[in-house]
Protein backbone atom coordinates (compact mmCIF):
# COMPACT_ATOMS: atom_id res chain seq x y z
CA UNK A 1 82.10 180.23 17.30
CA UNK A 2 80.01 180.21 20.82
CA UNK A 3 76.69 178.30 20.83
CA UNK A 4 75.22 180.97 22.02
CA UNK A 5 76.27 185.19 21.79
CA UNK A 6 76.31 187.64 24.71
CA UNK A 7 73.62 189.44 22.72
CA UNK A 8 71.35 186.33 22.43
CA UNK A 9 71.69 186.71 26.18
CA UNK A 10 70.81 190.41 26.66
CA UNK A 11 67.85 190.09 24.07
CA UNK A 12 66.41 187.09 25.89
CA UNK A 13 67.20 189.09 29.57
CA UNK A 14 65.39 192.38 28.66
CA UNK A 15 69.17 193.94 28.86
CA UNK A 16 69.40 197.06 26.83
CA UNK A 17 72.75 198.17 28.35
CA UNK A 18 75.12 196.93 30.19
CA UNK A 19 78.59 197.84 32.00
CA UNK A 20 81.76 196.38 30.92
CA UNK A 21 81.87 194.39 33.86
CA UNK A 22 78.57 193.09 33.26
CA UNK A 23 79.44 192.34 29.99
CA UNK A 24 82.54 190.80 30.94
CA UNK A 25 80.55 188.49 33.24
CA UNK A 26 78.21 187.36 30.32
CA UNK A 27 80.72 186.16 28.35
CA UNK A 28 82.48 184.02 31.06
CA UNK A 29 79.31 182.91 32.12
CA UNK A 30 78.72 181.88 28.28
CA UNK A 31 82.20 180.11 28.03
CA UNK A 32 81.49 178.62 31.37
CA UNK A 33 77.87 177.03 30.53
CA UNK A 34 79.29 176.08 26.91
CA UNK A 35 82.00 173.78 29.14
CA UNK A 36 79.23 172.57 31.40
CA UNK A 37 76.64 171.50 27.87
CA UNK A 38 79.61 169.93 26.21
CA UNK A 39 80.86 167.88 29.73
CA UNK A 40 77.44 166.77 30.00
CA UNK A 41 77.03 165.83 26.64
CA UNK A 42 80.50 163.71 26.58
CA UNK A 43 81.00 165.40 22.91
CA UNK A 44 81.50 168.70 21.46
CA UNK A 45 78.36 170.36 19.40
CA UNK A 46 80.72 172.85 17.34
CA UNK A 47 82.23 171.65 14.14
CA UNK A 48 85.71 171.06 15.18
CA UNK A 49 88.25 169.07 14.15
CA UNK A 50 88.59 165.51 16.32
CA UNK A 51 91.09 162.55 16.52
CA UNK A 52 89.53 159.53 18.06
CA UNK A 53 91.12 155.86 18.46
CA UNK A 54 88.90 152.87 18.51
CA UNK A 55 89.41 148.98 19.42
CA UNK A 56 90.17 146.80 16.08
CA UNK A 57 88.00 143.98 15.33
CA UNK A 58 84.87 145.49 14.26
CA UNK A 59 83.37 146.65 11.21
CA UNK A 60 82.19 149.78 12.27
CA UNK A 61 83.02 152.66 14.42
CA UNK A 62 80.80 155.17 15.99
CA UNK A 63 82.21 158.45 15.55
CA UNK A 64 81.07 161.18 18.88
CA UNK A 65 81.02 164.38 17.44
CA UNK A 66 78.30 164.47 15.10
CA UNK A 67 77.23 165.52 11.98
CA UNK A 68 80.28 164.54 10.42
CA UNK A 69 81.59 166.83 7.47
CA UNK A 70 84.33 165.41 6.34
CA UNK A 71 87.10 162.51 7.03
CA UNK A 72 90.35 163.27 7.29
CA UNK A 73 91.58 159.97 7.41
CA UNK A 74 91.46 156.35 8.70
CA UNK A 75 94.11 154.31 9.99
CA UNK A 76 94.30 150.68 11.13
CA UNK A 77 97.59 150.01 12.36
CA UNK A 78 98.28 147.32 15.47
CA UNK A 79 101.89 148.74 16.04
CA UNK A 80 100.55 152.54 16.45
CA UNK A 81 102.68 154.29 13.32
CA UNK A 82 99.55 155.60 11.73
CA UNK A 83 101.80 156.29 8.72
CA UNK A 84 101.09 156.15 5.00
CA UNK A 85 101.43 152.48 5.32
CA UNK A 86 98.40 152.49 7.35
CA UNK A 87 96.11 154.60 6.22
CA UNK A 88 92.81 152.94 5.04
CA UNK A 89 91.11 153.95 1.57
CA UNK A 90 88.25 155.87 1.19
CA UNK A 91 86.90 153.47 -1.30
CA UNK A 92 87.16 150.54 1.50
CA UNK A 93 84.49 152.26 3.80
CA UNK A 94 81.62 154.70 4.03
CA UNK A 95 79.83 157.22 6.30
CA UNK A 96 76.63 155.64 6.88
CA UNK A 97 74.89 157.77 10.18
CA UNK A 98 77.92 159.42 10.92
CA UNK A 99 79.63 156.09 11.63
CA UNK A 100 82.71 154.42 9.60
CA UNK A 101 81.61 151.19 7.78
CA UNK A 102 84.21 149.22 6.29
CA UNK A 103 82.85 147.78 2.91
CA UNK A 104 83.45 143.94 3.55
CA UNK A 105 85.80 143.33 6.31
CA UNK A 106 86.78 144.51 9.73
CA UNK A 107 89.44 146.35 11.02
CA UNK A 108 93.22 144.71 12.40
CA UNK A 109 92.29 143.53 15.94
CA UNK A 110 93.99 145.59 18.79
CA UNK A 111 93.53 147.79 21.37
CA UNK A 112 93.10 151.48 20.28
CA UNK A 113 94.64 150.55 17.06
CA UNK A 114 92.03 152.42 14.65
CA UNK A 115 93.04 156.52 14.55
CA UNK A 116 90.41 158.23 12.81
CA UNK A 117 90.70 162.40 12.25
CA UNK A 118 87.67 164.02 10.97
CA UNK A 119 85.18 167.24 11.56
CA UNK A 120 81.93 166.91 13.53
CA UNK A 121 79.72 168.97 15.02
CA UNK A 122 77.45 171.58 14.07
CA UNK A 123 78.19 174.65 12.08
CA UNK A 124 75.06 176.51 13.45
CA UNK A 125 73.91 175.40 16.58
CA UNK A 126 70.81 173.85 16.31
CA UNK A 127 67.71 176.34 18.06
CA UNK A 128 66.69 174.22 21.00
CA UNK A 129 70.24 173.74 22.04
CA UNK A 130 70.77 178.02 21.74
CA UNK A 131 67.64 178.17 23.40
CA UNK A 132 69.25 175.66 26.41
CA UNK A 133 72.28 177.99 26.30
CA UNK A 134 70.55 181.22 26.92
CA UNK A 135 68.15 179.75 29.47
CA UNK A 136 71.36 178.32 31.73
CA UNK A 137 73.26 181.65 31.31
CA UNK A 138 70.65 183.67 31.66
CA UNK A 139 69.76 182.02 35.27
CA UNK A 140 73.37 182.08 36.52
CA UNK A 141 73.22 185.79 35.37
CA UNK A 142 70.09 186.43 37.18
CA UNK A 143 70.67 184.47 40.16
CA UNK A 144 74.37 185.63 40.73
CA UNK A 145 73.76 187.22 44.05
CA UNK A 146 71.67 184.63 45.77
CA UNK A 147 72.56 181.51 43.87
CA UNK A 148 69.71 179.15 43.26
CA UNK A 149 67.13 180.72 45.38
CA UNK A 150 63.81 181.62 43.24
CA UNK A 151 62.02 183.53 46.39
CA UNK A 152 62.16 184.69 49.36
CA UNK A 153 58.98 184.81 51.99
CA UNK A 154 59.02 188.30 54.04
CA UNK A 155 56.90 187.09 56.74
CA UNK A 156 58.65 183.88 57.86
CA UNK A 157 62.11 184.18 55.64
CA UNK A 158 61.92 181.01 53.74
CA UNK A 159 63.70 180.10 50.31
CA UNK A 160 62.47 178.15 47.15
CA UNK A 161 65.90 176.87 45.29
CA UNK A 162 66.06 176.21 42.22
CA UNK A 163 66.79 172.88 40.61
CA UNK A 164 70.49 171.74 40.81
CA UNK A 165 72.42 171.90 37.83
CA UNK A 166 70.71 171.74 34.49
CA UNK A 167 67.11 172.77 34.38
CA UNK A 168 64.77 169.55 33.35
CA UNK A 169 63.70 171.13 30.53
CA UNK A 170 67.09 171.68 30.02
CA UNK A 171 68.08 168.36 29.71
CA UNK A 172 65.41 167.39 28.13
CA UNK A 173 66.61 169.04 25.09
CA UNK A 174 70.30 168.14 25.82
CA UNK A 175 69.76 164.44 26.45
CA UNK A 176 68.56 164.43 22.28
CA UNK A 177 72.29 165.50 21.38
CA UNK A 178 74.49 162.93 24.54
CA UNK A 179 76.68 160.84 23.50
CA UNK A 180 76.01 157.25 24.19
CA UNK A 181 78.58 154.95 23.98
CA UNK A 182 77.73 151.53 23.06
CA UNK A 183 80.55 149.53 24.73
């Protein structure tokens, strides 16, 4: 699953056909922007599957890749097996805003000693983030020959560039789904 399609592109762009290197370059350019959202965003937006460690001591621990689906499985373990032994019960905690709770009591003390595995992220991206997607493609698309220049002046041969990297409105949008660590 993309967050956005090649034909989300094309519809957006006016493109009725394409050639297969054209098309070719749509989808990299896709992949590429998709690498440049989820960098930016220090998380992934696509439901995938995630192992995180966290520092002991705390009752709580604030999971990145959100909405969370499902939980795998905790462990709190200060000597790093992770094993059976380990592994915390689903009745001791629960998902309260896509964060772990423990019911009562905090986890072991240690560096990096909590494992959790679960699934996060979106299973359809959300419409302003497509909307992001499509916008950044479609500008690398359109601008692939003269690379962040808008316009050209005849008489006197003057640029306008556009904005580095993301557009504002861009991350206007993206800086709802960033990940924000609070340590």
């Amino acid at each position: 699953m993309t967050i956005c399609t090649k034909d989300n592109v094309k519809d957006y762009l006016g493109i009725k056909n394409t050639s297969s290197t054209d098309s070719d370059l749509i989808d990299d350019l896709i992949d590429r922007v998709e690498v440049e959202i989820e960098t930016y965003l220090s998380r992934s937006i696509l439901s995938t599957e995630t192992t995180e460690y966290f520092d002991g001591g705390v009752g709580v621990v604030f999971l990145k890749n959100t909405p969370v689906t499902t939980i795998s499985g905790v462990w709190d373990n200060s000597i790093y097996t992770f094993d059976d032994d380990s592994l915390v019960s689903s009745d001791d905690y629960v998902i309260l805003n896509n964060n772990i709770r423990l019911k009562g009591y905090s986890f072991t003390e240690g560096n990096k000693n909590i494992k959790v595995i679960y699934t996060g992220g979106y299973t359809t991206t959300p419409l302003d983030l497509l909307q992001v997607c499509i916008e950044e493609v479609g500008r690398k698309y359109k601008h692939r020959q003269d690379y962040d220049v808008i316009s050209r002046t005849a008489s006197d041969g003057s640029s306008t560039y556009v904005e580095k990297g993301f557009l504002k409105r861009s991350k206007m949008v993206l800086d709802k789904y960033k990940w924000r660590s609070l340590a």
